[in-house]
Protein backbone atom coordinates (compact mmCIF):
# COMPACT_ATOMS: atom_id res chain seq x y z
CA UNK A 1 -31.76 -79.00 158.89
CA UNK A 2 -30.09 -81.14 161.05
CA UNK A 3 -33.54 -83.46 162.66
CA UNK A 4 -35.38 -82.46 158.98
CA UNK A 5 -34.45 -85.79 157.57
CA UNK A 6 -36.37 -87.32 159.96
CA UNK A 7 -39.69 -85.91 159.22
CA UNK A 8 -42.36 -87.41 156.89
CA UNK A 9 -45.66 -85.97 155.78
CA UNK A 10 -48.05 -87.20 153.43
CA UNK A 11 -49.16 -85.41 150.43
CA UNK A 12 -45.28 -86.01 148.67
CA UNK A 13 -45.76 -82.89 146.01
CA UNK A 14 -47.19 -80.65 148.85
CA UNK A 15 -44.21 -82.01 151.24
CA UNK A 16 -41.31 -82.25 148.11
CA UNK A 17 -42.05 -77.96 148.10
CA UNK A 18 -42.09 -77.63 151.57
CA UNK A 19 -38.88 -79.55 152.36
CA UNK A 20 -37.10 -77.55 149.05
CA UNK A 21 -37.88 -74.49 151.09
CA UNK A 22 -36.18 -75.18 154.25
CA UNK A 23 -33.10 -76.51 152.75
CA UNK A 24 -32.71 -73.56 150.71
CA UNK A 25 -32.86 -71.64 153.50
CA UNK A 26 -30.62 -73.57 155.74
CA UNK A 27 -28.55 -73.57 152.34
CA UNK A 28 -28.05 -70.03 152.29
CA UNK A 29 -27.95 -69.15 156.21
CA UNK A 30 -24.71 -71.75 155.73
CA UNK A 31 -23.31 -70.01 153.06
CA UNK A 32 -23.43 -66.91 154.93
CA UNK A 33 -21.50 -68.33 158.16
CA UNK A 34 -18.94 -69.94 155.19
CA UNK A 35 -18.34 -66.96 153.70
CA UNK A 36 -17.96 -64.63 156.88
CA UNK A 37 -14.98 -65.70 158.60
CA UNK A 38 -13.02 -67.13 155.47
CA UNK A 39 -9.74 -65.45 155.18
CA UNK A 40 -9.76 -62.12 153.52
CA UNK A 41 -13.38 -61.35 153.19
CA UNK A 42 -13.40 -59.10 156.01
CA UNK A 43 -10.36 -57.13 154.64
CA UNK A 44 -12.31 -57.01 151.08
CA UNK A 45 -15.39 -56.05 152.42
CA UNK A 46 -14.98 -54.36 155.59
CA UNK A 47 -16.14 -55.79 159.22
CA UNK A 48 -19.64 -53.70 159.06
CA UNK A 49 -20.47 -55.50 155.71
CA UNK A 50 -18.71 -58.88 157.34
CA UNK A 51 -21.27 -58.57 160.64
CA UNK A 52 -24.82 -57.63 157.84
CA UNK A 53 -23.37 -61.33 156.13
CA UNK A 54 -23.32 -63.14 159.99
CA UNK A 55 -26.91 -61.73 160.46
CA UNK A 56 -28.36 -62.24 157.26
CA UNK A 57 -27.26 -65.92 157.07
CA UNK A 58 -28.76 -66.33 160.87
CA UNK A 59 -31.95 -64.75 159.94
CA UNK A 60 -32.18 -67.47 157.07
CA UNK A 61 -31.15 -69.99 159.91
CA UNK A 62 -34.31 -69.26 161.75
CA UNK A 63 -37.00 -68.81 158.87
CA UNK A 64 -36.10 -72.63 158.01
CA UNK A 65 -36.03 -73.48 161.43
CA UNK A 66 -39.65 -72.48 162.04
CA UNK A 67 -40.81 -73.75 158.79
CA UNK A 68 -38.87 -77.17 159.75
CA UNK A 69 -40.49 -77.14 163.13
CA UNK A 70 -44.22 -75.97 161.56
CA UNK A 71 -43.66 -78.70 159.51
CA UNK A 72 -43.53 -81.17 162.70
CA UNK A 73 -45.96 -79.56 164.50
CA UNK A 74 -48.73 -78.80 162.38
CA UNK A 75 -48.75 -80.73 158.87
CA UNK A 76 -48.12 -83.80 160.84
CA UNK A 77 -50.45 -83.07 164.35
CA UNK A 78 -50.11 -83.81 167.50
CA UNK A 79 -46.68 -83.93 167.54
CA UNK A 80 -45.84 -81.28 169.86
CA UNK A 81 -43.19 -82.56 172.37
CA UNK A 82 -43.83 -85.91 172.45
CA UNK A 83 -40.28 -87.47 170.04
CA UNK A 84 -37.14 -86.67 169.71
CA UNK A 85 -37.15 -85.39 166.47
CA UNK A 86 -39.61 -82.67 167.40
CA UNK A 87 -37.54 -81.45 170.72
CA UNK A 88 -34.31 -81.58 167.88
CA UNK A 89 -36.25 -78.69 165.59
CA UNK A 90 -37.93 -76.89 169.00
CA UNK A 91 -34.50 -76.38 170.28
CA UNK A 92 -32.48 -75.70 167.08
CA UNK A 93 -35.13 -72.89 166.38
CA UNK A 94 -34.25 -71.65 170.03
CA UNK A 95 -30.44 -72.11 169.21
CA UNK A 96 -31.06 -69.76 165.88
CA UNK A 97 -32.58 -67.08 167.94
CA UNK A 98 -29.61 -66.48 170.01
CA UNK A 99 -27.91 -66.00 167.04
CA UNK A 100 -29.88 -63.68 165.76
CA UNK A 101 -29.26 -61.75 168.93
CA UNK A 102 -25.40 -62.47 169.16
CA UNK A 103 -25.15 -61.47 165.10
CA UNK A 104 -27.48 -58.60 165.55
CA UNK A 105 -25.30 -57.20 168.81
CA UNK A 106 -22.05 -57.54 166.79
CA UNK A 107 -23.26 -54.73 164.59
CA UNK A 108 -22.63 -52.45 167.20
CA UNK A 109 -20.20 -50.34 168.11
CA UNK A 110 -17.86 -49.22 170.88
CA UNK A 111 -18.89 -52.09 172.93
CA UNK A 112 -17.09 -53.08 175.83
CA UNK A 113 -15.33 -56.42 176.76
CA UNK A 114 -17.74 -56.95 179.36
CA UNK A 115 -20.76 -55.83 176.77
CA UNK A 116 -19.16 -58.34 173.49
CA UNK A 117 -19.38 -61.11 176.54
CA UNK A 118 -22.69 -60.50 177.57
CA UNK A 119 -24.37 -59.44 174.41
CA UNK A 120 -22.38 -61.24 171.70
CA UNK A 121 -20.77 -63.97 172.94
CA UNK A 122 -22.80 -65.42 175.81
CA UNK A 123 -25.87 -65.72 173.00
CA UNK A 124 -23.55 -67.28 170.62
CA UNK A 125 -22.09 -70.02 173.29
CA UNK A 126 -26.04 -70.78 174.53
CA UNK A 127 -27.23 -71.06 170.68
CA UNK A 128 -24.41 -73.28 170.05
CA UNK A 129 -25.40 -75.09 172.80
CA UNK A 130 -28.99 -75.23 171.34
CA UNK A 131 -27.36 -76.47 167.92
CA UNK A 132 -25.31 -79.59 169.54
CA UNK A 133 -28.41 -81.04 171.82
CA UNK A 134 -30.30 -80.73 168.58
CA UNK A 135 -27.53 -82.59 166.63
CA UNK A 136 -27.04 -84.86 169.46
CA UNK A 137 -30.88 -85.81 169.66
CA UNK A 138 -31.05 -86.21 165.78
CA UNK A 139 -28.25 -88.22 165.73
CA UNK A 140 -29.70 -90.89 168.17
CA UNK A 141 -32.89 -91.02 166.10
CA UNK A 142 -30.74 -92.48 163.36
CA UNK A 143 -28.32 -94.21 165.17
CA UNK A 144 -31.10 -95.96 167.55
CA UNK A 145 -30.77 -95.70 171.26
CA UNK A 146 -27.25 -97.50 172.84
CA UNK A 147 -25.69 -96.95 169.39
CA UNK A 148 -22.77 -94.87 168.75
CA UNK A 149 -22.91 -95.96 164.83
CA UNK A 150 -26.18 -96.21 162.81
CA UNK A 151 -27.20 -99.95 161.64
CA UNK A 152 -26.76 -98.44 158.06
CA UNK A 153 -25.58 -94.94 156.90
CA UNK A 154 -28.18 -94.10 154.44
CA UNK A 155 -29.18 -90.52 153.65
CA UNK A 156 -30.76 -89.96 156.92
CA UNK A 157 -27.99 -91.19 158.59
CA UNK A 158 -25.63 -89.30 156.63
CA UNK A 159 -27.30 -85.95 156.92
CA UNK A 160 -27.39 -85.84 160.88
CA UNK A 161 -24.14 -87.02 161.13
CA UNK A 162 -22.44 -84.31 158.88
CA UNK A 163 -24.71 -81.94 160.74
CA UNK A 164 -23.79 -82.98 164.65
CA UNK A 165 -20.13 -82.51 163.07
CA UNK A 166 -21.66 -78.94 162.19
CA UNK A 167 -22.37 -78.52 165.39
CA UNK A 168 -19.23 -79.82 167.52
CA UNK A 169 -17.56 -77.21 165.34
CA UNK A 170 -19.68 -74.19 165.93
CA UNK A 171 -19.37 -75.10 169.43
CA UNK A 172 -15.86 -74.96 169.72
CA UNK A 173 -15.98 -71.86 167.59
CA UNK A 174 -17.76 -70.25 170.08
CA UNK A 175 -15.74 -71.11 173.10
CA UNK A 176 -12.74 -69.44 171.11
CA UNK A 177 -14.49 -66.04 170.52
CA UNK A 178 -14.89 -65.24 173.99
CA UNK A 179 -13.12 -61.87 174.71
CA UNK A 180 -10.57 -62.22 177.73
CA UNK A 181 -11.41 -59.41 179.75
CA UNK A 182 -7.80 -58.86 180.83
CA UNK A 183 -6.43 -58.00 177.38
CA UNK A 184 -9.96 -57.27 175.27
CA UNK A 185 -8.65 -59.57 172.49
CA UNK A 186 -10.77 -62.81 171.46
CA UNK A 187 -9.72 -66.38 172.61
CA UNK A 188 -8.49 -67.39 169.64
CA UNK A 189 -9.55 -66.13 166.37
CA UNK A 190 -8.38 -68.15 163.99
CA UNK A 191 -10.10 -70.99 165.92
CA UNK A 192 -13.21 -69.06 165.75
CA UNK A 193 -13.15 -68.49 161.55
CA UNK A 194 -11.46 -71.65 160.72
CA UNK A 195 -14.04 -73.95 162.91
CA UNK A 196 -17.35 -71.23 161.87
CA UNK A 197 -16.55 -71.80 158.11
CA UNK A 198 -15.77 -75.79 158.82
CA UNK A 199 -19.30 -76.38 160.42
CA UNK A 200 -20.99 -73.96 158.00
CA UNK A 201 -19.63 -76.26 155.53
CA UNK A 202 -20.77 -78.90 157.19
CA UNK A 203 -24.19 -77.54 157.29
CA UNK A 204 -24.39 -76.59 153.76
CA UNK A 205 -23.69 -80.14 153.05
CA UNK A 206 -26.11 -81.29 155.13
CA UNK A 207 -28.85 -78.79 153.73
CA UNK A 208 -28.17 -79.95 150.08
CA UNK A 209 -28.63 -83.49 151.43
CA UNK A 210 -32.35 -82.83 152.48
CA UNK A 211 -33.39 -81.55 149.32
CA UNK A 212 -36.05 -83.30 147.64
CA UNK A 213 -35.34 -85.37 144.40
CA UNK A 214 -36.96 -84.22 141.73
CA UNK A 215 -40.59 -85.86 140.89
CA UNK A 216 -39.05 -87.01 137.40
CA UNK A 217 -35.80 -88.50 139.16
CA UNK A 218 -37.19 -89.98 142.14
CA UNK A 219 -37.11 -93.98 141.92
């Protein structure tokens, strides 16, 4: 999702299938973190149903993040760490494992403060982490090194910078959620939902820009 713009592979029908696949997924995984924190859902649902939507939609998160970074690494060869846009899918997949752990831990429990730190929301903060470096290095792909702006905002462009947006937003999102130890109450949570749903957004957007055109409506 947010380096898959950048990729090319030959073989356009074989390549047009593969790229439909991993923005669907990165579609839904977004959908998932939009839905989750918007206002209400949780009281319509319940929070057990509310934490199976947060690790459902990071479990799509990671099956398009290794299919985006298979993609770079072995339809296109002898790729493996040597550009940026490679280290921008190796480290979002890494970013989208923590959150599997940090969704997957907030289905539990009876934790403690010191336990929702450690198993939620330190995996959480390091993934989001993971997200903005991968945003960050995606962004300076299009943009061109010692450029804050791209030379022009065409798709590419567009795609990585809704998606670093994405990613500023989870970021701050997670600093918010930590759980002051001192009262056992989060940060701030309406932080937390407003700027999860805002980056999800952001990411949905940016998923829907990577999907192929049709073979009949491509120019």
């Amino acid at each position: 999702m947010i380096g898959h713009a950048l990729v090319s592979v030959p073989r356009p029908a074989t390549r047009r299938g593969w790229d439909r696949a991993i923005a669907v997924g990165f579609a839904v995984g977004s959908a998932c973190f939009f839905i989750g924190p918007f206002p209400g859902f949780v009281q319509l649902v319940g929070a057990a149903a509310d934490g199976v939507v947060f690790f459902v939609g990071s479990v799509f998160f990671t099956l398009a993040a290794a299919m985006e970074l298979r993609e770079g690494t072995v339809r296109r060869g002898h790729r493996w760490g040597r550009d940026p846009s490679w280290w921008s899918a190796a480290v979002q997949f890494v970013g989208t494992l923590l959150f599997n752990l940090s969704t997957f831990s907030a289905l539990q429990e009876s934790l403690s403060t010191q336990q929702e730190d450690r198993l939620i929301w330190a995996p959480d903060a390091f993934g989001s982490a993971c997200f903005l470096v991968s945003g960050a290095l995606a962004y300076r792909v299009t943009a061109g090194p010692g450029r804050l702006l791209p030379a022009r905002m065409d798709r590419a462009g567009t795609t990585a910078a809704v998606n670093l947006l994405g990613c500023v937003l989870f970021g701050i999102s997670a600093i918010a959620s930590f759980v002051v130890p001192s009262s056992g109450s989060i940060l701030d949570l309406a932080v937390v939902n407003w700027s999860t749903a805002l980056g999800a957004l952001c990411f949905f957007i940016g998923a829907l820009l990577t999907l192929p055109a049709r073979p009949d409506m491509a120019s």
